[in-house]
PDB file of N, CA and C in Angstrom:
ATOM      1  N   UNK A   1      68.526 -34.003 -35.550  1.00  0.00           N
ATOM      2  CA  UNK A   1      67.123 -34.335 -35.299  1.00  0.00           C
ATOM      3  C   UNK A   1      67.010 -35.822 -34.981  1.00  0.00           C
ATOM      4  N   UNK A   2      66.480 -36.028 -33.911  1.00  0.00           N
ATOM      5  CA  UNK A   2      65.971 -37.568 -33.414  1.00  0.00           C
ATOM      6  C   UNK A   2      64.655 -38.402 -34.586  1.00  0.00           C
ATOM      7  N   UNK A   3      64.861 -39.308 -34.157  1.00  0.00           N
ATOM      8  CA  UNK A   3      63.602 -39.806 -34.809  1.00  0.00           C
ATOM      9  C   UNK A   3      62.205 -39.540 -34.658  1.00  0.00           C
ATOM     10  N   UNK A   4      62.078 -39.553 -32.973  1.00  0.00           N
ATOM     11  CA  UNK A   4      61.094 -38.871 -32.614  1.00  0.00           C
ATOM     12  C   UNK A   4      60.343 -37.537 -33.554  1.00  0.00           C
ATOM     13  N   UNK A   5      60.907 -36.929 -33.540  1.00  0.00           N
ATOM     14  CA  UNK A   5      61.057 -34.858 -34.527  1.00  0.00           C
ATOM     15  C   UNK A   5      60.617 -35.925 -35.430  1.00  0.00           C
ATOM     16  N   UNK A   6      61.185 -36.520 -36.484  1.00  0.00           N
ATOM     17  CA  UNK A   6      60.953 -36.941 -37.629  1.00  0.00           C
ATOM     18  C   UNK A   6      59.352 -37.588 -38.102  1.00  0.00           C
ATOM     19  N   UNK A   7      59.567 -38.748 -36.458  1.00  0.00           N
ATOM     20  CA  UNK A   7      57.999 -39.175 -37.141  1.00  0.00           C
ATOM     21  C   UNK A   7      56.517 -38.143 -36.361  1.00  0.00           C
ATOM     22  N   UNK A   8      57.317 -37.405 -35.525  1.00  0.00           N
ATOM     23  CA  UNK A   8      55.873 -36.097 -35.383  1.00  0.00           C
ATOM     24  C   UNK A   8      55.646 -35.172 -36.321  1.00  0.00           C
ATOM     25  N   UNK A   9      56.721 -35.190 -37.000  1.00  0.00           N
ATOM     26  CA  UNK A   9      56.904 -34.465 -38.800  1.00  0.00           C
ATOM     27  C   UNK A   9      55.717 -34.823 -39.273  1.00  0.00           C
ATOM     28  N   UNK A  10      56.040 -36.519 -39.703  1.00  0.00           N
ATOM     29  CA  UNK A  10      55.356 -37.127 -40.362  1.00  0.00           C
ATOM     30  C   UNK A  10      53.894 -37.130 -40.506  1.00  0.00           C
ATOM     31  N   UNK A  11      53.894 -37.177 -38.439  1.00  0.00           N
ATOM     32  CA  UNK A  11      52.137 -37.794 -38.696  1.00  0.00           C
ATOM     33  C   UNK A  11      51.343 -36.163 -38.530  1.00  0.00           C
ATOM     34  N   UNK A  12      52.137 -34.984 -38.095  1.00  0.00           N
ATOM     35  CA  UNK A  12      51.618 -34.280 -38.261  1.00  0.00           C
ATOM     36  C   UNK A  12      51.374 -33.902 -39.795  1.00  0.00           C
ATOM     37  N   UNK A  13      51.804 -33.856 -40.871  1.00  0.00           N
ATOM     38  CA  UNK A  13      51.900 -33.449 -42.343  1.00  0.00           C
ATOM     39  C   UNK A  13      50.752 -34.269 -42.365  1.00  0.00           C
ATOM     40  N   UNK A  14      50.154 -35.795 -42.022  1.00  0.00           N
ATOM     41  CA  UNK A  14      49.483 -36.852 -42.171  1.00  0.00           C
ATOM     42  C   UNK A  14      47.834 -35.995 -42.057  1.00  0.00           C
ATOM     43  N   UNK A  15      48.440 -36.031 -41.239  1.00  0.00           N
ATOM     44  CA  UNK A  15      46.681 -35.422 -40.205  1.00  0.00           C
ATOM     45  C   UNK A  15      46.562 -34.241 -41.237  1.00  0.00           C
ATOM     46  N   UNK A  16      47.394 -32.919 -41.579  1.00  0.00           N
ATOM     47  CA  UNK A  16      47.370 -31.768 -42.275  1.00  0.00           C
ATOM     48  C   UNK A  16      46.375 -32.238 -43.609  1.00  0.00           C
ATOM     49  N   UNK A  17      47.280 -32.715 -44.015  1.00  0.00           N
ATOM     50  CA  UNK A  17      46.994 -33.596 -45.284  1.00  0.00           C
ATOM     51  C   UNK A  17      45.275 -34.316 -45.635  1.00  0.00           C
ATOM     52  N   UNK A  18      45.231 -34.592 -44.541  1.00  0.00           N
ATOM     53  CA  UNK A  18      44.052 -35.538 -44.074  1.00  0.00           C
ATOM     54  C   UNK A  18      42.714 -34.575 -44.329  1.00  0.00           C
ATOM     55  N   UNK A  19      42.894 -33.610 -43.656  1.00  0.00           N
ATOM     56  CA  UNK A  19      42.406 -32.274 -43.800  1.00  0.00           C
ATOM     57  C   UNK A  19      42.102 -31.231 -45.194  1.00  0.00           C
ATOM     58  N   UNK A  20      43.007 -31.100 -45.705  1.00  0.00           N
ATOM     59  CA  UNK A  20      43.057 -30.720 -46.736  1.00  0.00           C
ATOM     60  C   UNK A  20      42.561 -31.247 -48.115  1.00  0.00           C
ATOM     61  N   UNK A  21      42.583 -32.843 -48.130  1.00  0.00           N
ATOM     62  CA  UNK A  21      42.165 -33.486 -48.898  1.00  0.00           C
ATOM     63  C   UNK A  21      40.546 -33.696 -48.570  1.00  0.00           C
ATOM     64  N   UNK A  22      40.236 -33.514 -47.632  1.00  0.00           N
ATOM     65  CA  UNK A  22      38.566 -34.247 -47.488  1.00  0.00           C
ATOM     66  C   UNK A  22      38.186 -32.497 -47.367  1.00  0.00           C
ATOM     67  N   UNK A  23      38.687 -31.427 -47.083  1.00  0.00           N
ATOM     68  CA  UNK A  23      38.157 -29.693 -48.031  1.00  0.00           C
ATOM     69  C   UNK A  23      37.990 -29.572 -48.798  1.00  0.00           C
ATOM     70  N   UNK A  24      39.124 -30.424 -49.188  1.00  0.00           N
ATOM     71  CA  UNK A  24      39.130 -29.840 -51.394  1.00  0.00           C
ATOM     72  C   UNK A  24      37.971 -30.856 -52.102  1.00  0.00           C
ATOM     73  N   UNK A  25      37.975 -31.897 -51.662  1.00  0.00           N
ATOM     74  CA  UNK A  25      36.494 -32.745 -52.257  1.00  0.00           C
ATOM     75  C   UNK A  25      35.517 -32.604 -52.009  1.00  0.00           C
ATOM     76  N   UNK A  26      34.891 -32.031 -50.703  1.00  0.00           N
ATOM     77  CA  UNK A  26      33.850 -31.395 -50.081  1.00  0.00           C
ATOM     78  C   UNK A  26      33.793 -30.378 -51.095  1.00  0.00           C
ATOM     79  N   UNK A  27      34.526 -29.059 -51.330  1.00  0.00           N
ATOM     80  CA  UNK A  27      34.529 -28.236 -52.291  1.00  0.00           C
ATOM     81  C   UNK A  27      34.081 -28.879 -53.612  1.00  0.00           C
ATOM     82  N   UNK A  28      34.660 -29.249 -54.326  1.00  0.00           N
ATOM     83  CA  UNK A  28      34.617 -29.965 -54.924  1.00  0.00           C
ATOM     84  C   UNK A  28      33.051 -30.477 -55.496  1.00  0.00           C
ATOM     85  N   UNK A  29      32.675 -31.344 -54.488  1.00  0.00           N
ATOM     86  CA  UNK A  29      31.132 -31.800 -54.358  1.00  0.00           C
ATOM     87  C   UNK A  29      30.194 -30.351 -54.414  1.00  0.00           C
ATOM     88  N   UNK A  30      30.075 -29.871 -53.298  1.00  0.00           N
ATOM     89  CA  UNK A  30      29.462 -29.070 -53.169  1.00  0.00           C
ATOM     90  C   UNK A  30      29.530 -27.515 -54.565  1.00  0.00           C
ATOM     91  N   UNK A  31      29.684 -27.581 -55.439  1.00  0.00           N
ATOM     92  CA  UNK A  31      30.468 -26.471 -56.393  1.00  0.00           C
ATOM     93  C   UNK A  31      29.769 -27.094 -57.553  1.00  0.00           C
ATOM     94  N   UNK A  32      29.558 -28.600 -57.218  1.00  0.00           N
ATOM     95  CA  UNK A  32      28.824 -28.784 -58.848  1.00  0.00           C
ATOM     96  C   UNK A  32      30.401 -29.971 -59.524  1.00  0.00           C
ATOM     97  N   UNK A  33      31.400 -29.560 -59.275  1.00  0.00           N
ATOM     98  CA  UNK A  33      32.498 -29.905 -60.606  1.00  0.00           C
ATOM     99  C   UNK A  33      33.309 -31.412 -60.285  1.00  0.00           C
ATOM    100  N   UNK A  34      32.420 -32.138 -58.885  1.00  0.00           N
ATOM    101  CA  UNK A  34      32.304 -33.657 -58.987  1.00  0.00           C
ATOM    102  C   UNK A  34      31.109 -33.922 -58.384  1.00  0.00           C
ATOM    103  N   UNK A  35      30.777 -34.877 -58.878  1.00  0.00           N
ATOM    104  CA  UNK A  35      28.959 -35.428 -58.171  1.00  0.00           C
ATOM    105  C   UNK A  35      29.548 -36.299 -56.887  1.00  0.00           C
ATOM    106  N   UNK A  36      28.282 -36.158 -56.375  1.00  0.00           N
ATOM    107  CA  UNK A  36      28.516 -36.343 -54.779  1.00  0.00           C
ATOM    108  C   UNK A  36      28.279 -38.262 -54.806  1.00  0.00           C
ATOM    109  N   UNK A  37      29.303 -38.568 -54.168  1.00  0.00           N
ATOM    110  CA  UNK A  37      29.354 -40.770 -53.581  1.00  0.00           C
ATOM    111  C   UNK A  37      27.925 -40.853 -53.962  1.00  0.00           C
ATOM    112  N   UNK A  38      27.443 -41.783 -54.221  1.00  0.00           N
ATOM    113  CA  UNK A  38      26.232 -42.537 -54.160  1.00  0.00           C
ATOM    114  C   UNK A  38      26.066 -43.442 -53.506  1.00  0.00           C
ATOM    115  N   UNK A  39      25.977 -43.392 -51.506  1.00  0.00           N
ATOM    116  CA  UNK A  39      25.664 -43.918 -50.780  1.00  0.00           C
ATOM    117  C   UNK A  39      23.936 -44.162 -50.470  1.00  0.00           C
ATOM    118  N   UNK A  40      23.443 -43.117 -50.613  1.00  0.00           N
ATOM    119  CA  UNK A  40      21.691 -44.308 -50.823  1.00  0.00           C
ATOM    120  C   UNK A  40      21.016 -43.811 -51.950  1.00  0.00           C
ATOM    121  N   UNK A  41      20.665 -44.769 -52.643  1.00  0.00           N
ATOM    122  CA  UNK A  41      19.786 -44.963 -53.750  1.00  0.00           C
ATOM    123  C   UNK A  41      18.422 -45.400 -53.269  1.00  0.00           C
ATOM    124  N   UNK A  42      16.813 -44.738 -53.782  1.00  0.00           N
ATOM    125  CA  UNK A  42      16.167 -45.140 -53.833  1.00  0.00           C
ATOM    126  C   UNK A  42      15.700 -45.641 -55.233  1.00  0.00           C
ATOM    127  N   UNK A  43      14.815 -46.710 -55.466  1.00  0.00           N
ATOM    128  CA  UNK A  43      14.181 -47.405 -56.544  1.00  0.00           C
ATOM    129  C   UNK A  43      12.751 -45.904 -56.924  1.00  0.00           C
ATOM    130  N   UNK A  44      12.812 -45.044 -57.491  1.00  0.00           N
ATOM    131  CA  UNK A  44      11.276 -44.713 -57.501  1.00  0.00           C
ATOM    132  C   UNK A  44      10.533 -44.429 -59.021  1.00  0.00           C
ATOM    133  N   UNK A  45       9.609 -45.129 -58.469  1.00  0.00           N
ATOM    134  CA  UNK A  45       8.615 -45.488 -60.021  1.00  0.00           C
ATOM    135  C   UNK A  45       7.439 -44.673 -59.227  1.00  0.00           C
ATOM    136  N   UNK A  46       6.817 -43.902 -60.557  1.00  0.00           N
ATOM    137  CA  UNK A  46       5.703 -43.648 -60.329  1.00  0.00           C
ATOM    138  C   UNK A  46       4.596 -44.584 -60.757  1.00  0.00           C
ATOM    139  N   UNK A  47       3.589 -43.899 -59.392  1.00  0.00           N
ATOM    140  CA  UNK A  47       2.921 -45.482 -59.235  1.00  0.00           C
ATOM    141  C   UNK A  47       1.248 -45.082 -60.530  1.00  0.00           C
ATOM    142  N   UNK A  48       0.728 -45.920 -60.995  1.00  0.00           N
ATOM    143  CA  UNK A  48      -0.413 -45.636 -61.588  1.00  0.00           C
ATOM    144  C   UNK A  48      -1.872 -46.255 -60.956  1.00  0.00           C
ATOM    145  N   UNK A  49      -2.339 -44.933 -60.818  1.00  0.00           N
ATOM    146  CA  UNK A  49      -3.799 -44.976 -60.265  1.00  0.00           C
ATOM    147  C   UNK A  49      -4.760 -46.111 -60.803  1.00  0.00           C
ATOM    148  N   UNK A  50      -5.526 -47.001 -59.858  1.00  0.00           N
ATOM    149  CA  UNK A  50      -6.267 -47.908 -60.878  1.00  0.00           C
ATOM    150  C   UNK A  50      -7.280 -47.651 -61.578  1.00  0.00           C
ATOM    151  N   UNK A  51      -7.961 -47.825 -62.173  1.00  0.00           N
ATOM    152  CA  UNK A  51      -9.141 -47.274 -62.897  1.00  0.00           C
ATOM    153  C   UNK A  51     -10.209 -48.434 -62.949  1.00  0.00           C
ATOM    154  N   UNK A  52     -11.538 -48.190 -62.938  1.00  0.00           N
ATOM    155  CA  UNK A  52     -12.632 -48.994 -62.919  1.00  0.00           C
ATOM    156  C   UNK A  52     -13.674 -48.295 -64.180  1.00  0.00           C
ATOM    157  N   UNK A  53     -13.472 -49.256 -65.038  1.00  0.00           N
ATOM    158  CA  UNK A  53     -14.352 -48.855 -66.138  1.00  0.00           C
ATOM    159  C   UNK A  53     -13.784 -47.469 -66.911  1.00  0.00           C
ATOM    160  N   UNK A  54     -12.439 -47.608 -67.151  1.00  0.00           N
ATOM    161  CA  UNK A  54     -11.745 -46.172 -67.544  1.00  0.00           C
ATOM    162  C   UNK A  54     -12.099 -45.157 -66.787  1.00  0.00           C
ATOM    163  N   UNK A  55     -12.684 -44.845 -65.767  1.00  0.00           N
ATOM    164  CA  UNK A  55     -12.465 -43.654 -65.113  1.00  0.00           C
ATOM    165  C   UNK A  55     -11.656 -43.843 -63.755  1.00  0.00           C
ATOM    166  N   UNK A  56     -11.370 -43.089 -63.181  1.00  0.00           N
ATOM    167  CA  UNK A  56     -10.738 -42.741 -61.494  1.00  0.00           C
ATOM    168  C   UNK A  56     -11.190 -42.962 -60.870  1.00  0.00           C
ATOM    169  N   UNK A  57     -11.235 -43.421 -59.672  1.00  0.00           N
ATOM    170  CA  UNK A  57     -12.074 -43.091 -59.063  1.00  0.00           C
ATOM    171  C   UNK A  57     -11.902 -41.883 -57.903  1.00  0.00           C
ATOM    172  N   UNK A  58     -12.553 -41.720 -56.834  1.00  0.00           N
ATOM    173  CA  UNK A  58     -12.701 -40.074 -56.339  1.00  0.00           C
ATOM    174  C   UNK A  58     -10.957 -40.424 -54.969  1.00  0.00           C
ATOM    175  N   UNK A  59     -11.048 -41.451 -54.426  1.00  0.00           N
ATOM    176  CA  UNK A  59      -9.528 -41.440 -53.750  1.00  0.00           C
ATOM    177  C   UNK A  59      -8.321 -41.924 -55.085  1.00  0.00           C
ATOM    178  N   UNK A  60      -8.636 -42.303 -55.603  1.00  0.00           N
ATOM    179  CA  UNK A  60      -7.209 -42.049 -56.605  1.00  0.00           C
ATOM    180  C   UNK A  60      -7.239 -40.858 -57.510  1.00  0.00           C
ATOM    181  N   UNK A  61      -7.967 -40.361 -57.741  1.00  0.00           N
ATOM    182  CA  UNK A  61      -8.174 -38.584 -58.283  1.00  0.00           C
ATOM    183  C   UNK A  61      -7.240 -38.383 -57.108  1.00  0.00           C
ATOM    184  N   UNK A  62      -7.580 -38.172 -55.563  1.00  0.00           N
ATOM    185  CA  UNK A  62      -7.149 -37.518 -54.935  1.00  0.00           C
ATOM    186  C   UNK A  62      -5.756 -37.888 -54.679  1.00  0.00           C
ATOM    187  N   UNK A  63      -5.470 -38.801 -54.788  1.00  0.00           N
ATOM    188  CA  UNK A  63      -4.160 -39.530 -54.781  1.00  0.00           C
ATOM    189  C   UNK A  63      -3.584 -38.832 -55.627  1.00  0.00           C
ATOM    190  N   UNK A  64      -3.678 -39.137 -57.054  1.00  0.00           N
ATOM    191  CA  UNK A  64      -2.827 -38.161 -58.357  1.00  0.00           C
ATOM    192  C   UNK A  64      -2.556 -36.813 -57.981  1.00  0.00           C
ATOM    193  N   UNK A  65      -3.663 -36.111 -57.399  1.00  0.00           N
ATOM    194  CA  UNK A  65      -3.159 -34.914 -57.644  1.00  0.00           C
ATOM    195  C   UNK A  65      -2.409 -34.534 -56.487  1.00  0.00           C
ATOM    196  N   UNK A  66      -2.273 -35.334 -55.098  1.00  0.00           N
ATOM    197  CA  UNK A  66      -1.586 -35.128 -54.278  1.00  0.00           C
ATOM    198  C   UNK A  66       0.209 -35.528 -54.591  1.00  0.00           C
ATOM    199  N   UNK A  67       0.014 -36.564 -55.279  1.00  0.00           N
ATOM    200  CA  UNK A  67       1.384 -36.458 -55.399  1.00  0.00           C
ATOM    201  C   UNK A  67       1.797 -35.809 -56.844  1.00  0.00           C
ATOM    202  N   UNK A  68       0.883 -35.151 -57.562  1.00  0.00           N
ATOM    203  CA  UNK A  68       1.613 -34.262 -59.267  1.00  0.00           C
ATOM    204  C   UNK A  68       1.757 -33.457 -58.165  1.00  0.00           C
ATOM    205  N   UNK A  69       1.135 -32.622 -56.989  1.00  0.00           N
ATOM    206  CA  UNK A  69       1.594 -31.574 -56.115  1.00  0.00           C
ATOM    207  C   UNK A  69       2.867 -31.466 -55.120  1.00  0.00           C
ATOM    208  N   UNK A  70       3.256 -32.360 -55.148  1.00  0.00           N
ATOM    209  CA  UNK A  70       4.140 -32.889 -53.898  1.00  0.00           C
ATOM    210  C   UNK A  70       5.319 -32.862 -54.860  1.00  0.00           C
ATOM    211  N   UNK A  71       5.105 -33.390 -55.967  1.00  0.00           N
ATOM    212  CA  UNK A  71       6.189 -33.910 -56.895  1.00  0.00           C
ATOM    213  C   UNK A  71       6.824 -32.365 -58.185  1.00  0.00           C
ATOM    214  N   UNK A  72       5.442 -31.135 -57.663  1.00  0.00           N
ATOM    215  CA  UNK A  72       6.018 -30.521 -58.026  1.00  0.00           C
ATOM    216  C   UNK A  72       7.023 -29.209 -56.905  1.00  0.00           C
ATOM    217  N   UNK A  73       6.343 -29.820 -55.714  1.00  0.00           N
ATOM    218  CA  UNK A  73       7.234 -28.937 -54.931  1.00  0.00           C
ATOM    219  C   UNK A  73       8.480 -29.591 -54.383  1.00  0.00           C
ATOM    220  N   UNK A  74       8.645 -31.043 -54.334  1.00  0.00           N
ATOM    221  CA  UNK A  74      10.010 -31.288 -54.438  1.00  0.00           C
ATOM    222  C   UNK A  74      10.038 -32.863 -55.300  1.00  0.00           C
ATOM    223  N   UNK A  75      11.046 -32.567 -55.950  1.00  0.00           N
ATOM    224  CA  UNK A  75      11.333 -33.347 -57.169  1.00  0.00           C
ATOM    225  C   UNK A  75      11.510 -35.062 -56.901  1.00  0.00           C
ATOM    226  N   UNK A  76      11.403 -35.846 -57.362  1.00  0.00           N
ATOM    227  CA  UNK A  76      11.668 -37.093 -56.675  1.00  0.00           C
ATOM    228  C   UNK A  76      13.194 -37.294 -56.472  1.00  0.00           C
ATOM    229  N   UNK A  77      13.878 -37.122 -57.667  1.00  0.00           N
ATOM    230  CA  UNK A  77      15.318 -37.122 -57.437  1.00  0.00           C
ATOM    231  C   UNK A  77      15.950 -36.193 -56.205  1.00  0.00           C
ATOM    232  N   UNK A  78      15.714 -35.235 -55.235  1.00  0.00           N
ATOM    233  CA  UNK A  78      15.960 -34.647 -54.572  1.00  0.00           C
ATOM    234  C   UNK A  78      16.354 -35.148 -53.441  1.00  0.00           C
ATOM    235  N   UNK A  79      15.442 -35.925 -52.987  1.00  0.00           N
ATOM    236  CA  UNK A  79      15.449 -36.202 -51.698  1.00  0.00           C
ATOM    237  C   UNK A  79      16.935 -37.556 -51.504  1.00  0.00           C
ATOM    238  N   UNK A  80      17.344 -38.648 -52.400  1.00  0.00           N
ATOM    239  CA  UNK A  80      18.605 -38.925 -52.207  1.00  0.00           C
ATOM    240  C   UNK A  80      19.930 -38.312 -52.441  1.00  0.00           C
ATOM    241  N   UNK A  81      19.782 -37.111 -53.378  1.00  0.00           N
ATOM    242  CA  UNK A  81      20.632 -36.351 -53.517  1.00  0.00           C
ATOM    243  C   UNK A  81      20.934 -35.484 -51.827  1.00  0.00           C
ATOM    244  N   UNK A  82      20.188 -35.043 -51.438  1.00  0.00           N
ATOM    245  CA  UNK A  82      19.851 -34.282 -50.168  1.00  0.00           C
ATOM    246  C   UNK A  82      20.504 -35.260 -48.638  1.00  0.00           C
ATOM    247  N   UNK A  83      20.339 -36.544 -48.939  1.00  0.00           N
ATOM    248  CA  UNK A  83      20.746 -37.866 -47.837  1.00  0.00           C
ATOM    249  C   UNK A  83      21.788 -37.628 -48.222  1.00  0.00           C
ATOM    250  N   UNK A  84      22.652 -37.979 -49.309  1.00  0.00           N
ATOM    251  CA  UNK A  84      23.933 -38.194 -50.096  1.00  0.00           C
ATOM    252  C   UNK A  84      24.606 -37.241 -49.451  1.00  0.00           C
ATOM    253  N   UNK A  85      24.379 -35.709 -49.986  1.00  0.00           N
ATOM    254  CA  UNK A  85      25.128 -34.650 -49.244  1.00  0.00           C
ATOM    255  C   UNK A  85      25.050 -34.892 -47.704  1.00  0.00           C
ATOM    256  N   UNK A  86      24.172 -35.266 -46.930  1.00  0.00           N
ATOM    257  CA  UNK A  86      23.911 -35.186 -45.793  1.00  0.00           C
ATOM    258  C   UNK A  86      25.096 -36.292 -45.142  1.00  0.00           C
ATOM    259  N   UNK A  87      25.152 -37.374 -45.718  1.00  0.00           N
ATOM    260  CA  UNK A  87      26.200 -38.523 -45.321  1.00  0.00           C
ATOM    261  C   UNK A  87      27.612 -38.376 -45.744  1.00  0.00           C
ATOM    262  N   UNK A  88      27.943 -37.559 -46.607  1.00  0.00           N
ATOM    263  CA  UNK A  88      28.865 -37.247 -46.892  1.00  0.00           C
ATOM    264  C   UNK A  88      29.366 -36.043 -46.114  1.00  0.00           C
ATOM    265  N   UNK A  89      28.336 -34.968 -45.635  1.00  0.00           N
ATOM    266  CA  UNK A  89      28.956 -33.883 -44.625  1.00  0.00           C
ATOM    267  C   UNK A  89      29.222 -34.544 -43.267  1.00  0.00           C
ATOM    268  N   UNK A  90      28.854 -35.667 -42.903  1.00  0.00           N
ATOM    269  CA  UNK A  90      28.918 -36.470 -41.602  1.00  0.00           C
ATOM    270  C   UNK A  90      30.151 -36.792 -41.404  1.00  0.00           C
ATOM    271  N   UNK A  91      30.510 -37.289 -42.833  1.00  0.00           N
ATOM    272  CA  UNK A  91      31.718 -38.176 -43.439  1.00  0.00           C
ATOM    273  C   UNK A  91      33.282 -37.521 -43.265  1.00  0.00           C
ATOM    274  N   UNK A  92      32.884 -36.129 -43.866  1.00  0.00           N
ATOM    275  CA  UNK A  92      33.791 -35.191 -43.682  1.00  0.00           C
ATOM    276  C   UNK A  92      34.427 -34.793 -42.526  1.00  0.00           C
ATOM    277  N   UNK A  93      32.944 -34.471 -41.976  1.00  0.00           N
ATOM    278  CA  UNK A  93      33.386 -33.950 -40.126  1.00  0.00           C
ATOM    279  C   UNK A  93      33.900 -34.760 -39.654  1.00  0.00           C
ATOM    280  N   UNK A  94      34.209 -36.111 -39.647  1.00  0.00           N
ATOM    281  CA  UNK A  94      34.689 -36.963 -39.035  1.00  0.00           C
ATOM    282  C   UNK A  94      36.230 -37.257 -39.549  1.00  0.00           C
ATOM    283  N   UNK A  95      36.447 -37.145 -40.884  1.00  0.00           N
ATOM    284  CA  UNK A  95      37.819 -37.517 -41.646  1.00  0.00           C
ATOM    285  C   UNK A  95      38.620 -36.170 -41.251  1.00  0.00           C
ATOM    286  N   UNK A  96      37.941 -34.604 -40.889  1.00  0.00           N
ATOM    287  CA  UNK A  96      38.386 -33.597 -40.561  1.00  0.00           C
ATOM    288  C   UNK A  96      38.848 -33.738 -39.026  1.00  0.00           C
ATOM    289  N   UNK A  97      38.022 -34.042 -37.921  1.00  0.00           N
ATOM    290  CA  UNK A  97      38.393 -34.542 -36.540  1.00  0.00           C
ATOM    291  C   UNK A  97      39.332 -35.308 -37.019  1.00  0.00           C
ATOM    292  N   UNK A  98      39.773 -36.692 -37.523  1.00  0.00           N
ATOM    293  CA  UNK A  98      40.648 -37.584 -37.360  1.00  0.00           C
ATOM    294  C   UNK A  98      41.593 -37.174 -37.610  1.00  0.00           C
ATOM    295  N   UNK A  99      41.686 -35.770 -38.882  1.00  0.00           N
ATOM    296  CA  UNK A  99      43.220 -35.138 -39.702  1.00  0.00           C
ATOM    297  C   UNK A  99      43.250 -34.540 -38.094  1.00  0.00           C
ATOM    298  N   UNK A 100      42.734 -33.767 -37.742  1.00  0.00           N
ATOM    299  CA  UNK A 100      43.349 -32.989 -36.170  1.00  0.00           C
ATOM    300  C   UNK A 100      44.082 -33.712 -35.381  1.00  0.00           C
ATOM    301  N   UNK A 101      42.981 -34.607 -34.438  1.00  0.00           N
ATOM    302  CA  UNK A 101      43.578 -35.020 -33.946  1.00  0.00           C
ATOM    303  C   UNK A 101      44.757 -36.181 -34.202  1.00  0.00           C
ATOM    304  N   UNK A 102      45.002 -36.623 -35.402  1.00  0.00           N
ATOM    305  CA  UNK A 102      46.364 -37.337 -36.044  1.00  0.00           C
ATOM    306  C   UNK A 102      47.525 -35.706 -35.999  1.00  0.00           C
ATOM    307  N   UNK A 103      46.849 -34.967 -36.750  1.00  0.00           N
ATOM    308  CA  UNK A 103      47.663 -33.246 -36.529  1.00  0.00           C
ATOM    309  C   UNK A 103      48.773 -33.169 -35.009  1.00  0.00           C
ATOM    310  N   UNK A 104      47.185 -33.214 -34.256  1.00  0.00           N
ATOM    311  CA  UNK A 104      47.713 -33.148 -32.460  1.00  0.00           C
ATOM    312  C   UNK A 104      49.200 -34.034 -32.371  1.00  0.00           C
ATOM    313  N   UNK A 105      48.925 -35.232 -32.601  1.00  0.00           N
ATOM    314  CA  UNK A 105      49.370 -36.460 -32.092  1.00  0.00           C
ATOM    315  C   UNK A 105      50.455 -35.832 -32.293  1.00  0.00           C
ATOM    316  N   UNK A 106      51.243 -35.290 -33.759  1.00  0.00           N
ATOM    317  CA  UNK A 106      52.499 -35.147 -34.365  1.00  0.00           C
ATOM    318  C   UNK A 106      52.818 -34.117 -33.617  1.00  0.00           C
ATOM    319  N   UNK A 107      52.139 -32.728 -33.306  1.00  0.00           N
ATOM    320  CA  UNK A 107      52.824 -31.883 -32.296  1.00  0.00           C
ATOM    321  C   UNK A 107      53.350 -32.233 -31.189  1.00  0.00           C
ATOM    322  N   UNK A 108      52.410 -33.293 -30.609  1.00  0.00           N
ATOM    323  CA  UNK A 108      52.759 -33.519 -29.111  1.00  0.00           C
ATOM    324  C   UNK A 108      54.218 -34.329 -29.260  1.00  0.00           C
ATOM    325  N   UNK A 109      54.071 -35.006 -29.988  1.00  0.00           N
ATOM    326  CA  UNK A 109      55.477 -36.375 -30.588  1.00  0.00           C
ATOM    327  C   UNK A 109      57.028 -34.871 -31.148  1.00  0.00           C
ATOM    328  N   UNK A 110      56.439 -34.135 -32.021  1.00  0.00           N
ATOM    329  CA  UNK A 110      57.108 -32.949 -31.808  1.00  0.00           C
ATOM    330  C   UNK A 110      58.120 -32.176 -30.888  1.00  0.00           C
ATOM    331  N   UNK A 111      57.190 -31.788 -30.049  1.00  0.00           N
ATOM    332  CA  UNK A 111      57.339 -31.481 -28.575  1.00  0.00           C
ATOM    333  C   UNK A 111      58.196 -31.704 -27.513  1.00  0.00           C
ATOM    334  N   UNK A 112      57.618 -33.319 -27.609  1.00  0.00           N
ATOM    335  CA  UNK A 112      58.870 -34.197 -26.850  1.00  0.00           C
ATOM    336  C   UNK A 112      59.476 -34.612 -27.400  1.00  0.00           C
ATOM    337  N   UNK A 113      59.811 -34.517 -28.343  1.00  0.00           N
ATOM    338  CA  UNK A 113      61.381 -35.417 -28.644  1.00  0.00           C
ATOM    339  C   UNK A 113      62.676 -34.462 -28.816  1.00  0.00           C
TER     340      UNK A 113
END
């Protein structure tokens, strides 16, 4: 075997590898049994309505109950969890293309030598 054979060995196992490792953490993430990177964080405080003379008034009534409604149909914590997965499936597809085509490279190096 030439060297050539050897290092299309290599970078093909590379790329394989490449592949396999960014599946099994995707799995992984997605399954619950590691929490997903924490690439964006939001700050969120709930905000408090002002009051004039201890009562509400009629747009911050409406304010409160628009967001106790909002907040009960999706949670505040949700929505960076939801980005997180979202940047991380981006993340993947891309570390998955690079295992290929590094994959390719080693067949073709393969091939010819």
């Amino acid at each position: 075997m030439n060297t050539t054979k050897i290092i299309g060995w290599l970078v093909f196992l590379l790329g394989i590898l490449m592949i396999v490792f960014t599946i099994y953490n995707t799995y992984n993430i997605f399954t619950g049994k590691s929490p997903a990177p924490q690439i964006i964080a939001f700050n969120v405080e709930k905000s408090k309505a002002s009051t004039q003379g201890g009562a509400l008034t009629g747009q911050d009534q409406t304010t409160q109950m628009i967001s106790q409604q909002l907040g009960n149909l999706l949670p505040l914590d949700s929505l960076p969890l939801i980005l997180n997965l979202l940047v991380w499936t981006i993340g993947a597809g891309v570390l998955i293309f690079g295992g290929a085509q590094i994959a390719g490279l080693g067949i073709k190096l393969i091939k010819n030598g």
